[in-house]
Every structure is written in C-alpha cells, then in structure tokens.
Protein backbone atom coordinates (compact mmCIF):
# COMPACT_ATOMS: atom_id res chain seq x y z
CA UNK A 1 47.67 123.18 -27.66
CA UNK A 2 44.95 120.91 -28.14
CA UNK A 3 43.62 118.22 -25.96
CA UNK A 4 40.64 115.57 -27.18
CA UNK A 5 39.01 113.69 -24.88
CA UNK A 6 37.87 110.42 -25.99
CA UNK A 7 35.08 107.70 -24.37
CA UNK A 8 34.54 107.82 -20.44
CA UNK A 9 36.97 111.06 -20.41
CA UNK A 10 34.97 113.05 -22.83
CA UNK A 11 31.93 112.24 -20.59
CA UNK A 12 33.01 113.03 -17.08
CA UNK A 13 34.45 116.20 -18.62
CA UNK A 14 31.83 117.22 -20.82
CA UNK A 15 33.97 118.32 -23.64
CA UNK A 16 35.22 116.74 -26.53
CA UNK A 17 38.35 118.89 -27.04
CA UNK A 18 39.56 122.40 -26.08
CA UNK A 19 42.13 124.47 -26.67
CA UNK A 20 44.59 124.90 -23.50
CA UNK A 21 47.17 127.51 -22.52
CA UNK A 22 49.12 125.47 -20.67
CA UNK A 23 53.23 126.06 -18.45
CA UNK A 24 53.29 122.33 -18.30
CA UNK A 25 56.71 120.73 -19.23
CA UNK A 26 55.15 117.11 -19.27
CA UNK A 27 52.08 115.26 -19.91
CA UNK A 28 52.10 114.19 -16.22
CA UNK A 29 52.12 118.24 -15.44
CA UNK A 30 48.83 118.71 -17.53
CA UNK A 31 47.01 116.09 -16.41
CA UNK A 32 47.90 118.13 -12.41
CA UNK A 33 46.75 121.35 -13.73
CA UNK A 34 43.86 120.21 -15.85
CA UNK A 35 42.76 118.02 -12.88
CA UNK A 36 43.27 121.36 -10.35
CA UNK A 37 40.80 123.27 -12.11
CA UNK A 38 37.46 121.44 -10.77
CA UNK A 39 36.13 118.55 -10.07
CA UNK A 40 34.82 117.48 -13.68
CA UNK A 41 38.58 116.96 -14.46
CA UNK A 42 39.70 115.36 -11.50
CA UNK A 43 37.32 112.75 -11.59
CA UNK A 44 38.26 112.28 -15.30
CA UNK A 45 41.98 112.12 -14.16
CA UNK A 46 41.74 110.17 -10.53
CA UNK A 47 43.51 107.43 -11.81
CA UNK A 48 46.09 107.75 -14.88
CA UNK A 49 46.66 103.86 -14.81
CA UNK A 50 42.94 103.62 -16.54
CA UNK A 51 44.13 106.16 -19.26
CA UNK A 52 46.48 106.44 -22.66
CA UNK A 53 47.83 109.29 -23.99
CA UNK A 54 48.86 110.27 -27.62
CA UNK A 55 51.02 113.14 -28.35
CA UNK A 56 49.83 114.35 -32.12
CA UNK A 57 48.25 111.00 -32.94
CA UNK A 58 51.38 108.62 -31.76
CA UNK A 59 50.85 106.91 -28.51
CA UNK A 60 53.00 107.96 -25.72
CA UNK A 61 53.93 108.06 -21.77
CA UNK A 62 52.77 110.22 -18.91
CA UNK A 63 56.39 111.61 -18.97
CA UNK A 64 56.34 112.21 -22.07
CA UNK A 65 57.43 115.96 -22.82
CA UNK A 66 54.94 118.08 -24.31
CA UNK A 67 57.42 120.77 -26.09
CA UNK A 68 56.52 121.59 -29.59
CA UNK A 69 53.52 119.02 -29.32
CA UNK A 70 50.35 120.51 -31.10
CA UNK A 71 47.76 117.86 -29.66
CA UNK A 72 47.21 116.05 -26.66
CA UNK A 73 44.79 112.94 -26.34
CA UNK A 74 43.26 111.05 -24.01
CA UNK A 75 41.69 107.96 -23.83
CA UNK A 76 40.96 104.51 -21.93
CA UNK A 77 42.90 101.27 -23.33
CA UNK A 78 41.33 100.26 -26.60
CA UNK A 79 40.13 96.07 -26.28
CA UNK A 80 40.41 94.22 -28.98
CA UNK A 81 38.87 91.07 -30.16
C-alpha cells in the first residue's frame, strides 16, 4: 500500500510517501511497525493524539482496518478559520 505523509510528518520522516509491504491488520498496527523501524518514524509517531489518518482519501480511526485499503495518510489536525 501507500502511505503519504503530510506537514510535520513528512518532515521528521523525510519522505513524502512510500510504498509499504506491510502484515498489519489495523492502522494502529502500522503506525507500531512503521515507528519500529528507526527513529525518524518514531519521533513522527510518538504521539498519535497529534495525528489524523485517512484511509484512500476518507478520514478515519486508528482502529480502523486496513484490508483492501490502497492508501494510507497521515497528517496533523487541519485549523480552520
């Protein structure tokens, strides 16, 4: 699948997407493994209460699960005005 990275994530990561192989059955599980492979991604991840998620462009949960999904965002809670 695909996961963007958007804002603060995209910079403490240093990508703006990538393609991942990934066992997880939930977003919660992807955000452990991506977060387990170094540091970059476990800063990016340290605290999942300052991110959103979007499963193939519709906003969604942490336990949200990712079967048949195609991409996986991130990003920190839009502001509005």
């Amino acid at each position: 699948m695909d996961v963007v990275y958007f804002a603060w994530v995209r910079e403490r990561i240093g990508l703006p997407r990538e393609r991942v192989e990934t066992r997880a059955a939930t977003v919660r599980d992807l955000v452990t493994e991506l977060s387990a492979r170094e540091e970059r991604y476990a800063a990016a991840f340290a605290d999942i209460s300052a991110l959103r998620v979007a499963l193939d462009q519709e906003l969604s949960e942490f336990d949200a699960p990712l079967a048949g999904v195609r991409e996986v965002a991130f990003f920190p809670p839009m502001t509005g005005g």
